[in-house]
Protein backbone atom coordinates (compact mmCIF):
# COMPACT_ATOMS: atom_id res chain seq x y z
CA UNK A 1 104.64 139.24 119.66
CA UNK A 2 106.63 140.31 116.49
CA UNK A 3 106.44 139.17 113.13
CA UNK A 4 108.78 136.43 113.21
CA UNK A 5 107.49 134.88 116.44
CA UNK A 6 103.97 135.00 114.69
CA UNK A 7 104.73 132.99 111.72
CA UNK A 8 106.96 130.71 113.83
CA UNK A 9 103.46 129.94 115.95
CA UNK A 10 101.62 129.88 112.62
CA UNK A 11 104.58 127.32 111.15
CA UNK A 12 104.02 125.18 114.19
CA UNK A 13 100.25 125.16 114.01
CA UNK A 14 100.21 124.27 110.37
CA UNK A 15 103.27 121.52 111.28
CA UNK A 16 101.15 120.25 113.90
CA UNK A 17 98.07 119.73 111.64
CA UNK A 18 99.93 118.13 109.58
CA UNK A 19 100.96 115.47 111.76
CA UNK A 20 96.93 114.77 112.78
CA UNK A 21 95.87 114.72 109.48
CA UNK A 22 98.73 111.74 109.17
CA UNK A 23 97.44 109.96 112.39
CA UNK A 24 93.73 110.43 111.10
CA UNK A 25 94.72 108.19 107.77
CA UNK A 26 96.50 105.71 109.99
CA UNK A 27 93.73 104.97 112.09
CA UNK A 28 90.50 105.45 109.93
CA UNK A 29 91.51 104.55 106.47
CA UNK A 30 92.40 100.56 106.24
CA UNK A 31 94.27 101.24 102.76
CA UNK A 32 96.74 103.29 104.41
CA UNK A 33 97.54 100.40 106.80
CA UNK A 34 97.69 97.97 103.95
CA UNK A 35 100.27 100.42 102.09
CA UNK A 36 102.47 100.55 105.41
CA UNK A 37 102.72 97.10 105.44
CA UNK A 38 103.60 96.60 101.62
CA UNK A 39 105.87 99.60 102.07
CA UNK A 40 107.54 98.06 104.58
CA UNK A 41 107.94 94.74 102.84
CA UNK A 42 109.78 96.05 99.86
CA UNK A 43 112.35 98.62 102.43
CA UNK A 44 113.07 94.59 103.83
CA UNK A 45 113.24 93.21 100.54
CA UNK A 46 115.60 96.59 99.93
CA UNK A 47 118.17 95.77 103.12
CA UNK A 48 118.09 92.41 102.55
CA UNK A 49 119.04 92.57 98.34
CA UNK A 50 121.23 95.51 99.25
CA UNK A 51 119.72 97.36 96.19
CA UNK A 52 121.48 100.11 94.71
CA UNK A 53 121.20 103.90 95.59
CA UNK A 54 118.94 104.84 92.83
CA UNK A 55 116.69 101.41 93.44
CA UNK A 56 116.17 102.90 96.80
CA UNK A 57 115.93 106.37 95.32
CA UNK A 58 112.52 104.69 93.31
CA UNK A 59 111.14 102.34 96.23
CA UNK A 60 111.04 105.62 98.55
CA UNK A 61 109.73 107.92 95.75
CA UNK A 62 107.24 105.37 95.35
CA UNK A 63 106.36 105.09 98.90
CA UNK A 64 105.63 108.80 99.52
CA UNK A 65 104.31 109.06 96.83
CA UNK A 66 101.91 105.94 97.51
CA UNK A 67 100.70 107.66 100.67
CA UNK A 68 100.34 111.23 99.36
CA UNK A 69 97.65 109.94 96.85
CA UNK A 70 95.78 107.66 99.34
CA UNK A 71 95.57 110.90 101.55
CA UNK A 72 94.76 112.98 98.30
CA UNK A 73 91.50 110.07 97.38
CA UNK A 74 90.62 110.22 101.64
CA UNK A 75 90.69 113.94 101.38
CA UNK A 76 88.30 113.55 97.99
CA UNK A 77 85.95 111.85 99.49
CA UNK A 78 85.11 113.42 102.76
CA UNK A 79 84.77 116.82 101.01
CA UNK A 80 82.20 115.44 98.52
CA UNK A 81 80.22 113.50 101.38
CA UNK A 82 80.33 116.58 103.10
CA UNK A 83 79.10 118.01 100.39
CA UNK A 84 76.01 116.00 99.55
CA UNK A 85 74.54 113.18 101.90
CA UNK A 86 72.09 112.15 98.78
CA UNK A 87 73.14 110.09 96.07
CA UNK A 88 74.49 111.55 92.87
CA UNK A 89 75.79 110.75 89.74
CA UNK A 90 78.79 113.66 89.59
CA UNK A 91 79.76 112.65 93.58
CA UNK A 92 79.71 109.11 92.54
CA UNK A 93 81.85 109.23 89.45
CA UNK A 94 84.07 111.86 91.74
CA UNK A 95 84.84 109.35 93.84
CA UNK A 96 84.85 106.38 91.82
CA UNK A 97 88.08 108.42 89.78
CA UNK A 98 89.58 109.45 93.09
CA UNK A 99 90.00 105.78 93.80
CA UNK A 100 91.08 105.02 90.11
CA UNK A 101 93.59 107.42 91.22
CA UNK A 102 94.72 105.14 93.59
CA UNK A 103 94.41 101.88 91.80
CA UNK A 104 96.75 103.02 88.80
CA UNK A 105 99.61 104.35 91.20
CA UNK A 106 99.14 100.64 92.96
CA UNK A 107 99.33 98.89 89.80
CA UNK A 108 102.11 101.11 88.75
CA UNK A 109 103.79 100.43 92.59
CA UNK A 110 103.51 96.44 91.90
CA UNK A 111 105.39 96.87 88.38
CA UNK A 112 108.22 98.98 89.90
CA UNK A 113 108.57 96.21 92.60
CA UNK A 114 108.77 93.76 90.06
CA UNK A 115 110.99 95.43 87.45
CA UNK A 116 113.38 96.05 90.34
CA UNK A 117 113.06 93.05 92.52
CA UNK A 118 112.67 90.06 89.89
CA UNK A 119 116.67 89.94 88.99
CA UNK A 120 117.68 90.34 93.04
CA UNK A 121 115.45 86.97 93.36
CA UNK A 122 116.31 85.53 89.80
CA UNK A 123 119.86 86.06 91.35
CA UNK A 124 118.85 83.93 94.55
CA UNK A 125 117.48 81.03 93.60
CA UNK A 126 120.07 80.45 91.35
CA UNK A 127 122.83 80.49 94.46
CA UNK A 128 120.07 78.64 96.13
CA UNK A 129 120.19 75.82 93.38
């Protein structure tokens, strides 16, 4: 095997991984499901408003980046309760800010949604009216 067929195995492997680390947030972590569904929601609310390329440009930003730091606060917290089974002080407040981590970006999601959304609905009830 040459060089480049090695790293093409290795690229595969680490592709691969990749993928299962995905499917392991999907099925164990019920957050993850909740941010599928809300992400989903608001690429409806998207189609439906016909929002503009660089509203779409922020609602997908937003999604990725909504499930890159769920998988970063998962990823956090298996390595410290792998790392101590007792109860401590430093794991707890390491975890506790791993999911603060979280909370702000989902605070921050709900304000994008709103600053973007509000005039596309503003807009519909009025033609509803």
């Amino acid at each position: 095997m040459n060089v480049f067929e090695k790293e093409r195995t290795r690229h595969h492997i680490s592709v691969r991984v990749a993928h299962e680390g995905i499917l392991i947030a999907l099925r164990t972590q019920p957050n993850f499901a909740y941010h599928a569904f809300f992400s989903l929601t608001s690429v409806l609310f998207g189609v439906f408003f016909q929002i503009t390329r660089y509203e779409w440009l922020i609602i997908c930003v937003t999604i990725i980046m909504g499930f890159v730091i769920e998988m970063a606060n998962t990823s956090i917290e298996y390595v410290v309760d792998l790392a101590t089974k007792k109860w401590h002080k430093d794991a707890k407040q390491a975890k506790d800010i791993a999911a603060g981590m979280m909370m702000i970006f989902a605070y921050g999601s709900v304000l994008i949604a709103v600053i973007i959304y509000t005039p596309y609905f503003l807009s519909l009830m009025r033609w509803l009216k």
